[in-house]
C-alpha atoms as a PDB file:
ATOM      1  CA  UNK A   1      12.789   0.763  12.335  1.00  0.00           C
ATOM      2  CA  UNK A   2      11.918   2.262  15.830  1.00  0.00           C
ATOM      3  CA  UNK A   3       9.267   0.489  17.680  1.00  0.00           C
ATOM      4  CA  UNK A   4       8.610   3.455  19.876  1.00  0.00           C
ATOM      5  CA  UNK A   5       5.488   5.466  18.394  1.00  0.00           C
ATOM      6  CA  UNK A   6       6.186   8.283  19.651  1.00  0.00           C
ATOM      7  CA  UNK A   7       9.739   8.885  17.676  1.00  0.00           C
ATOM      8  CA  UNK A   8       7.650   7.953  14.319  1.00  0.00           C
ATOM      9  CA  UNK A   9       6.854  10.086  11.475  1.00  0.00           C
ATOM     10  CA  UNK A  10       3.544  11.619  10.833  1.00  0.00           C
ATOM     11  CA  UNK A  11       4.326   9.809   7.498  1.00  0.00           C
ATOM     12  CA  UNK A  12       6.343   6.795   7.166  1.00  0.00           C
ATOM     13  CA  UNK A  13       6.325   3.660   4.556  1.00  0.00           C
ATOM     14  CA  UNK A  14       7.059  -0.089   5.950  1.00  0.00           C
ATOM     15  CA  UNK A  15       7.300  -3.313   4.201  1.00  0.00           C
ATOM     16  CA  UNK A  16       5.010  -5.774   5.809  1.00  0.00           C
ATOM     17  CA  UNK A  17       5.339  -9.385   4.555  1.00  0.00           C
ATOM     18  CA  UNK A  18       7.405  -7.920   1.332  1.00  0.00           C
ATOM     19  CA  UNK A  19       4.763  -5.251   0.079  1.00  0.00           C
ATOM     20  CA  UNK A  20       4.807  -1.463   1.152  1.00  0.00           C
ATOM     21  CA  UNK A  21       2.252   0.123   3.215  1.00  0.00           C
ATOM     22  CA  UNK A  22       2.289   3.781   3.839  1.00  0.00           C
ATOM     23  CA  UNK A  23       1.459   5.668   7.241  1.00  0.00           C
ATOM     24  CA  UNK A  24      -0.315   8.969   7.833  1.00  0.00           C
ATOM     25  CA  UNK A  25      -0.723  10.141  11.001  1.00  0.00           C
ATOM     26  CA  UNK A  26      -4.231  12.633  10.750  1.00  0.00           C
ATOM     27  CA  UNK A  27      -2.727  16.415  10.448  1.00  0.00           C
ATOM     28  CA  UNK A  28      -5.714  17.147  13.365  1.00  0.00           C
ATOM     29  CA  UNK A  29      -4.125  15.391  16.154  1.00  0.00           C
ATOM     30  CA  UNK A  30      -0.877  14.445  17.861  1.00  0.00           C
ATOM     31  CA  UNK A  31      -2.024  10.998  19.183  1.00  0.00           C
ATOM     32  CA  UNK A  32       0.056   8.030  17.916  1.00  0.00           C
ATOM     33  CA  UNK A  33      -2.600   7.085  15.269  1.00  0.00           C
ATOM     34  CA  UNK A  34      -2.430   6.599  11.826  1.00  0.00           C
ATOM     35  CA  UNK A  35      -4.003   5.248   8.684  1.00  0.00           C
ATOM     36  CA  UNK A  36      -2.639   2.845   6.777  1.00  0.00           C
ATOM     37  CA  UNK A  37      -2.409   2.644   3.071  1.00  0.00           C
ATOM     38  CA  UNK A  38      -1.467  -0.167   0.874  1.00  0.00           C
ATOM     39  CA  UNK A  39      -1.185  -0.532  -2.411  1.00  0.00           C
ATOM     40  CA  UNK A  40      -3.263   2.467  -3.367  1.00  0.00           C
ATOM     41  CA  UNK A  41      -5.897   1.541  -1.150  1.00  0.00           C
ATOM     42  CA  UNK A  42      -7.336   2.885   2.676  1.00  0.00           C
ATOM     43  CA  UNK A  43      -6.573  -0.372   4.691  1.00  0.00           C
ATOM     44  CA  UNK A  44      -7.929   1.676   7.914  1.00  0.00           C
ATOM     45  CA  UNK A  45      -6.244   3.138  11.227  1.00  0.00           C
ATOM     46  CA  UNK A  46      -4.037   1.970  13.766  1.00  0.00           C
ATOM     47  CA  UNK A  47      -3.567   3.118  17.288  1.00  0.00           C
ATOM     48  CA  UNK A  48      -0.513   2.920  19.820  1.00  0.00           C
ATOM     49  CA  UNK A  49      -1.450   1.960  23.156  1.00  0.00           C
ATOM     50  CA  UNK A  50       1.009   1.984  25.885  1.00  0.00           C
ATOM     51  CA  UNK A  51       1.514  -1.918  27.699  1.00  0.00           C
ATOM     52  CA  UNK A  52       3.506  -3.537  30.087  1.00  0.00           C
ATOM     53  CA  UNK A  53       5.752  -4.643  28.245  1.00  0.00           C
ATOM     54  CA  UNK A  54       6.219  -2.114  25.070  1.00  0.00           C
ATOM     55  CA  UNK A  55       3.065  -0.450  22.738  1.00  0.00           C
ATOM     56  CA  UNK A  56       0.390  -2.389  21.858  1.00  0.00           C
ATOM     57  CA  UNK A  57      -1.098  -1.615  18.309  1.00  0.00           C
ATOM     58  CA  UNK A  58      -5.061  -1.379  18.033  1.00  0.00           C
ATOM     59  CA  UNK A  59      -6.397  -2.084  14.807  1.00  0.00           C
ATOM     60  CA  UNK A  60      -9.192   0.816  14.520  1.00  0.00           C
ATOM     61  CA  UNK A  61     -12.613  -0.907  13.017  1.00  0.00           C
ATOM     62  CA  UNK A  62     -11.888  -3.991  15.191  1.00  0.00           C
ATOM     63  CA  UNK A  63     -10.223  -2.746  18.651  1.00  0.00           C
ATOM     64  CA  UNK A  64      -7.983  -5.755  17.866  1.00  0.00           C
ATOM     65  CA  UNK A  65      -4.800  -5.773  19.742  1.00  0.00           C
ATOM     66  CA  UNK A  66      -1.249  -6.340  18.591  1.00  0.00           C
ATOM     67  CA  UNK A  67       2.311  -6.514  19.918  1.00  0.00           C
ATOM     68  CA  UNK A  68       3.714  -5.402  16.648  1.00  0.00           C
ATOM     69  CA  UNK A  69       2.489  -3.381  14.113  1.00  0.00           C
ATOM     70  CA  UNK A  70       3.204  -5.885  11.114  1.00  0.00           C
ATOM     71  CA  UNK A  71       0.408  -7.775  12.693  1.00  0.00           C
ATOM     72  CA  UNK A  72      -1.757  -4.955  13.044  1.00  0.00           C
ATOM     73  CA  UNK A  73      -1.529  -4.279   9.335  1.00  0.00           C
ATOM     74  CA  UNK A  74      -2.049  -8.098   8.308  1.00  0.00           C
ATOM     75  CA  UNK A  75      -5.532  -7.674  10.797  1.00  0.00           C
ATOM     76  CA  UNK A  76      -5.924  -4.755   8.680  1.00  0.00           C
ATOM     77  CA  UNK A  77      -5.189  -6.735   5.006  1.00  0.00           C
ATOM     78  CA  UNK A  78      -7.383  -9.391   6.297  1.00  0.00           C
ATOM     79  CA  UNK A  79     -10.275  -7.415   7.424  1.00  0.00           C
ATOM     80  CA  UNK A  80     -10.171  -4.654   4.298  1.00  0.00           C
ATOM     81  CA  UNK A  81     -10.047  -7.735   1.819  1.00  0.00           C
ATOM     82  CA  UNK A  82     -13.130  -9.361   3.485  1.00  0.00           C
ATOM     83  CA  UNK A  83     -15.630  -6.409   3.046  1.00  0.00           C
END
C-alpha cells in the first residue's frame, strides 16, 4: 500500500486493525481528501497534508493530525462511536 496520497485511488479499501474501511475521494475535487466508510457506516473525512518528513493525515471534524492514516481512521472509529 502506497503511502503517497497523491498515487491513491479516488476509491480504495484498507484493513485497519483487521476490519475494512473503504475510501472515497469527493467526485467535486482533486484534493487528497476522502471519506471514510466502515462497516456500512460514514466514519467522516480525512485530509493529506504535506510534512517534513512524509504526509500528515488530518482527521476532518477534529483537525487531528496523524503520521499514518491507520491512525487517522482509529481517531475517526473513536470519535464516530462517541457521538
Amino acid at each position: 500500500m502506497t503511502t503517497d496520497p497523491a498515487r491513491l485511488d479516488d476509491l480504495f479499501t484498507r484493513s485497519v486493525d483487521g476490519r475494512q474501511v473503504q475510501f472515497v475521494r469527493p467526485a467535486d475535487t482533486d484534493r487528497a481528501e476522502w471519506g471514510a466508510y466502515g462497516q456500512g457506516r460514514f466514519l467522516g473525512m480525512v485530509h493529506a497534508e504535506p510534512g517534513c518528513d512524509g504526509p500528515q493525515w488530518r482527521v476532518g471534524a477534529t483537525a487531528e493530525r496523524h503520521r499514518d492514516l491507520d491512525d487517522a481512521v482509529r481517531a475517526l472509529r473513536r470519535s464516530s462511536s462517541s457521538g
